[in-house]
C-alpha atoms as a PDB file:
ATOM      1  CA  UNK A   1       0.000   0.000   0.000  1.00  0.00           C
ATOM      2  CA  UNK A   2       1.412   3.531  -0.761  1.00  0.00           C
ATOM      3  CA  UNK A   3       1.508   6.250   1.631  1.00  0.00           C
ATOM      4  CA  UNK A   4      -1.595   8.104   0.168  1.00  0.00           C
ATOM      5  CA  UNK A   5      -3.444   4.655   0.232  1.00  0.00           C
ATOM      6  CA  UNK A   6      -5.629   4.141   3.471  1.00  0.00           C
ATOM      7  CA  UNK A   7      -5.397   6.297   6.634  1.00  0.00           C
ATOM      8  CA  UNK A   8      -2.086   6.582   8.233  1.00  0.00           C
ATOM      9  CA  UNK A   9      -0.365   4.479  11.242  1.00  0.00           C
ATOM     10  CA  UNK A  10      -0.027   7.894  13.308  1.00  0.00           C
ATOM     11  CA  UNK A  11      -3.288   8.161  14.809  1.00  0.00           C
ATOM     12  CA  UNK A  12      -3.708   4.427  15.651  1.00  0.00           C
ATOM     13  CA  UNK A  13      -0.236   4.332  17.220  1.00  0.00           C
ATOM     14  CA  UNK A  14      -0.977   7.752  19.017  1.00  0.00           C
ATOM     15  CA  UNK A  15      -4.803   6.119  20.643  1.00  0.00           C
ATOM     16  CA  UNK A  16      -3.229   3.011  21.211  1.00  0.00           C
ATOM     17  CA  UNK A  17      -0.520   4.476  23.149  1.00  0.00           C
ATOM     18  CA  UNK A  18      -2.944   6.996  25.200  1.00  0.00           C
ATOM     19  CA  UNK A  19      -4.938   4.030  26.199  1.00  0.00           C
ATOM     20  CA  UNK A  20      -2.042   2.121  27.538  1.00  0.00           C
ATOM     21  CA  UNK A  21      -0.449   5.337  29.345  1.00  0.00           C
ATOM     22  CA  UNK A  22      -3.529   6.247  30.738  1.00  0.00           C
ATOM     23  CA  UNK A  23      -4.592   2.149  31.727  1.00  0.00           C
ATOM     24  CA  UNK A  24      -1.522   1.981  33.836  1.00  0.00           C
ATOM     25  CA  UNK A  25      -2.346   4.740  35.745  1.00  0.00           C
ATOM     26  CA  UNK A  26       0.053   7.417  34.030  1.00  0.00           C
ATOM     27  CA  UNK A  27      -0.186  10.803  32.458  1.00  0.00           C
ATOM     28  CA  UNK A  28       0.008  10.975  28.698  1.00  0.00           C
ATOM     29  CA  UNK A  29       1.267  13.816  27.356  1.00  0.00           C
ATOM     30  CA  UNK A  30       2.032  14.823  23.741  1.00  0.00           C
ATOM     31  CA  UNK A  31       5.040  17.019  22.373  1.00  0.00           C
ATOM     32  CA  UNK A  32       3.320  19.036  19.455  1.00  0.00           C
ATOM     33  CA  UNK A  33       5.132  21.364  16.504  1.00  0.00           C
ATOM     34  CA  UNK A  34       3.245  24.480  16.744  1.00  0.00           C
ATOM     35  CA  UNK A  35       4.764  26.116  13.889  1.00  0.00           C
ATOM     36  CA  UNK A  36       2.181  23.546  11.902  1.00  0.00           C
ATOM     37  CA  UNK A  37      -0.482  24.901   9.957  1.00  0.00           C
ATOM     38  CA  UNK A  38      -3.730  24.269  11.931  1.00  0.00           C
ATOM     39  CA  UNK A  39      -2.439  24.187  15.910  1.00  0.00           C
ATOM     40  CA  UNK A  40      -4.410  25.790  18.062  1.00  0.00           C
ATOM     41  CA  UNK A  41      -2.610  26.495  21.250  1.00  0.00           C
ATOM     42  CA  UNK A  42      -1.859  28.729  23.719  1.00  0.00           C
ATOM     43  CA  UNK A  43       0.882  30.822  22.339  1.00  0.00           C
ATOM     44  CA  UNK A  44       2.043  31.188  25.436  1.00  0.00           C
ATOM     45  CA  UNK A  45       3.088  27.749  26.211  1.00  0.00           C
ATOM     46  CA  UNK A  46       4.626  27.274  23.264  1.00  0.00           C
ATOM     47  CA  UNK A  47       8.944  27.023  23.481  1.00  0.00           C
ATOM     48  CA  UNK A  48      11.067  26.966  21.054  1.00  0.00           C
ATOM     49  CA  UNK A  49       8.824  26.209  18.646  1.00  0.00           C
ATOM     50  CA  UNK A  50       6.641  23.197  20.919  1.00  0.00           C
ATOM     51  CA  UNK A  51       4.641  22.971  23.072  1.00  0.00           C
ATOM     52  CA  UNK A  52       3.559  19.964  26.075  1.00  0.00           C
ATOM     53  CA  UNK A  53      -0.166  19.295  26.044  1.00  0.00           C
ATOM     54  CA  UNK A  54      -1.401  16.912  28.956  1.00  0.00           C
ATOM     55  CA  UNK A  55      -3.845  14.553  27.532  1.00  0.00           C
ATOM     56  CA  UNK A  56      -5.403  12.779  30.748  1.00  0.00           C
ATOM     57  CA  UNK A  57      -9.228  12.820  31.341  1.00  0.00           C
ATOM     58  CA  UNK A  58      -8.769  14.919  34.500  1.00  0.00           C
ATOM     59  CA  UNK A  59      -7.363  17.436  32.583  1.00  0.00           C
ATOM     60  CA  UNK A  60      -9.257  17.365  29.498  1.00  0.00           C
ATOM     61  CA  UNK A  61     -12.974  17.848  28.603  1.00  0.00           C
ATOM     62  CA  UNK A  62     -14.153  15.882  24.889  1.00  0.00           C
ATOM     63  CA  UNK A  63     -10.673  14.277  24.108  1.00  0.00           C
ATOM     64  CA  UNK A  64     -11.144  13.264  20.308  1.00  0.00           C
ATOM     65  CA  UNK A  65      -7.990  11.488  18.923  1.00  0.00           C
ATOM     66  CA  UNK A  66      -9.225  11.653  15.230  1.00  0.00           C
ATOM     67  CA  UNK A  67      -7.224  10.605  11.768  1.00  0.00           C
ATOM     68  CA  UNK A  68      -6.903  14.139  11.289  1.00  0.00           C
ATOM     69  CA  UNK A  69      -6.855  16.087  14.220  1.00  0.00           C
ATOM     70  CA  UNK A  70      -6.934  15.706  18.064  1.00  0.00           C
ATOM     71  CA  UNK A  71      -9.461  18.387  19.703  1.00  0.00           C
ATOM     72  CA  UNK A  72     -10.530  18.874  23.069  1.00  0.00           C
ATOM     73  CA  UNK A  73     -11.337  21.721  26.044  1.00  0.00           C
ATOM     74  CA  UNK A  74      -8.635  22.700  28.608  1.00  0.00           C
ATOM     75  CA  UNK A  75      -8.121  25.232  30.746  1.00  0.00           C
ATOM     76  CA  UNK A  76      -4.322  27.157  30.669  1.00  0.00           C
ATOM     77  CA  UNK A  77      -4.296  29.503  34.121  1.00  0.00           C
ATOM     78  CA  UNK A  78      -7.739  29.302  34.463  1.00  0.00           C
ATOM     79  CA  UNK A  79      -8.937  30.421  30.412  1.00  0.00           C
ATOM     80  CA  UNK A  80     -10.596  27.614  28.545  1.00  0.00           C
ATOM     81  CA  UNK A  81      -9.307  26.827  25.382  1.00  0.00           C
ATOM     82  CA  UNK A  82     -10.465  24.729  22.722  1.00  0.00           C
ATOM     83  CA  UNK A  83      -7.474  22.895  21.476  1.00  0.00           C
ATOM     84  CA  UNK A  84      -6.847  21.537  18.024  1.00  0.00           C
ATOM     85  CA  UNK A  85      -3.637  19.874  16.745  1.00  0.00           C
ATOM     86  CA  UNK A  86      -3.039  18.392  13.103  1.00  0.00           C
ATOM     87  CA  UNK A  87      -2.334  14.423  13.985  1.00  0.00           C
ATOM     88  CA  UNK A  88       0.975  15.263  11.611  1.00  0.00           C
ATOM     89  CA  UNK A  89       2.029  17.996  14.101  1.00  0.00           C
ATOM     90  CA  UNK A  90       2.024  15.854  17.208  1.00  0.00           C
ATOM     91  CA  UNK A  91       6.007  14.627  17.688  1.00  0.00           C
ATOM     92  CA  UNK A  92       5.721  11.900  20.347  1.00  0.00           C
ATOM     93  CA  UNK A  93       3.661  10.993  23.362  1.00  0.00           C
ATOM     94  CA  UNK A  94       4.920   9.271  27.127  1.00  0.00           C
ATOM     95  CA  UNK A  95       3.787   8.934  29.833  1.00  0.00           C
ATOM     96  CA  UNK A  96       5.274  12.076  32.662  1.00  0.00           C
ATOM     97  CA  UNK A  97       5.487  10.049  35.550  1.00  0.00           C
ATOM     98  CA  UNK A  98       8.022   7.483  33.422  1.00  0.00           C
ATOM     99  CA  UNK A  99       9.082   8.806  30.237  1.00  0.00           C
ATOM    100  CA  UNK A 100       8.317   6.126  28.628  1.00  0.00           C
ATOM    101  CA  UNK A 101       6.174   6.254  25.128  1.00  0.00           C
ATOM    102  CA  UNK A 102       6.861   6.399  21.485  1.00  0.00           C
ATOM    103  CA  UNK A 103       8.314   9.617  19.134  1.00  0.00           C
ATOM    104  CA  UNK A 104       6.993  10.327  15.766  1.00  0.00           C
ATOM    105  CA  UNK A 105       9.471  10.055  13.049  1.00  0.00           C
ATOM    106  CA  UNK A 106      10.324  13.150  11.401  1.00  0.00           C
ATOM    107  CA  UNK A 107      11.649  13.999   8.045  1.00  0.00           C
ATOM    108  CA  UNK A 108      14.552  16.137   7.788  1.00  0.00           C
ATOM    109  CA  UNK A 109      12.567  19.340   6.309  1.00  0.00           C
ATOM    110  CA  UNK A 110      10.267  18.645   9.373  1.00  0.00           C
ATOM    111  CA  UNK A 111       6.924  17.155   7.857  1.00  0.00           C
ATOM    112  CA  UNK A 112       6.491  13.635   8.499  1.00  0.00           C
ATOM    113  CA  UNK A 113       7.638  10.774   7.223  1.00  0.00           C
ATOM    114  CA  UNK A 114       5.900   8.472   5.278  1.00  0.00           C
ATOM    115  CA  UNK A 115       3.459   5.989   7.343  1.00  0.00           C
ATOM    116  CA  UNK A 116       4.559   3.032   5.226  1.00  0.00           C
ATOM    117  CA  UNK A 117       7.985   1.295   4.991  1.00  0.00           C
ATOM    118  CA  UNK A 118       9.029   1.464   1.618  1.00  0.00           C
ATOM    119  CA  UNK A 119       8.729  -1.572  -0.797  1.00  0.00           C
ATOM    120  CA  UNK A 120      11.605  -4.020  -1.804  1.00  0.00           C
ATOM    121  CA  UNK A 121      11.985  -3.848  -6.266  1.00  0.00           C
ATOM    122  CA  UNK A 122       9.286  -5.794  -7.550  1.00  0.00           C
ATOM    123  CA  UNK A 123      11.032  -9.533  -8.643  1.00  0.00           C
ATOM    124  CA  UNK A 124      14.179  -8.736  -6.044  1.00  0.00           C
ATOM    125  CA  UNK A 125      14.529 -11.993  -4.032  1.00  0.00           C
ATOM    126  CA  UNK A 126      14.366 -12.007  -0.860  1.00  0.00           C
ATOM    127  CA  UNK A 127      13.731 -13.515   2.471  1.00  0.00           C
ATOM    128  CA  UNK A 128      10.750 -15.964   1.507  1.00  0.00           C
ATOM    129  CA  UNK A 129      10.947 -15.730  -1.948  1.00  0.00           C
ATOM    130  CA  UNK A 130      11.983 -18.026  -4.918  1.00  0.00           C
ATOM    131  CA  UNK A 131      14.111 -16.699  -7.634  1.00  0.00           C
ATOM    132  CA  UNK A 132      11.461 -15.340  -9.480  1.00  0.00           C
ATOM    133  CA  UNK A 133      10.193 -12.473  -6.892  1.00  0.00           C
ATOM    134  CA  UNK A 134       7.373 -15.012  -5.791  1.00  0.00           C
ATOM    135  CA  UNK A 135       6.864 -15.307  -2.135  1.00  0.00           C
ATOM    136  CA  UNK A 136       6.614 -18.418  -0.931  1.00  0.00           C
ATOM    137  CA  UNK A 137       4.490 -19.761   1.907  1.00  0.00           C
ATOM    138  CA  UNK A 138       6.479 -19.920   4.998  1.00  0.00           C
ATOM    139  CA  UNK A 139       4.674 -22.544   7.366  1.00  0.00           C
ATOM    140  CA  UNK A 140       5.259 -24.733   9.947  1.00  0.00           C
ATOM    141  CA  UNK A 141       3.720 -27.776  11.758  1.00  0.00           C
ATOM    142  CA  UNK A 142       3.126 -27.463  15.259  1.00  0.00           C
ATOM    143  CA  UNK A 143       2.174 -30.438  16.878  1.00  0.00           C
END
């Protein structure tokens, strides 16, 4: 599948990893590139050129982690905001109280990367494949 087939990884990998954050009882928070068409922050928060959005339910009100865009309502020193960040623009997301979580990859002019690896030369052999580029079932019995 190429890159402009389907919907991207991003915001599957970016739910999935606010669910498990937030199941083991940590804070997700997201690194987002506010210089990106479409962010709706607080400009005020925003440091050299990012800014650190807290994602858990306590501090949220109607979290939606789209395929385009995350929105929700927050309140930065006691304004609310309603928040809206391109899925594109968000860098990475972890957990505060551990660090741990996943980064975005990036490319070098700053948009992102494709979602997709990209595809061996149709015909190249390869791991499970013959000569001729076609791939060969790789079974096994398991008794």
């Amino acid at each position: 599948m190429a890159p402009t087939d389907g919907i991207p990884q991003r915001p599957y990998l970016l739910r999935a990893m606010h669910a498990w954050i937030t199941d083991n009882g940590h804070t997700p928070h997201v690194v987002v590139d506010a210089a990106v068409d479409g962010v709706v922050v607080p400009s005020q928060y925003v440091q050299d050129g990012k800014v650190v959005l807290n994602l858990s339910h306590n501090a949220v009100s109607g979290l939606d982690i789209g395929n385009e865009q995350v929105t929700f309502q927050a309140r930065f020193s006691g304004t609310a905001w309603a928040v809206a960040v391109p899925v594109h623009a968000v860098l990475g997301i972890y957990a505060r109280e551990t660090g741990r979580g996943m980064i975005f990859p990036q490319d070098e002019d700053g948009s992102p990367e494709p979602e997709t690896p990209p595809r061996a030369p149709a015909g190249a052999p390869g791991e499970g494949t013959s000569a001729g580029g076609t791939r060969r079932p790789n079974l096994k019995v398991v008794k």
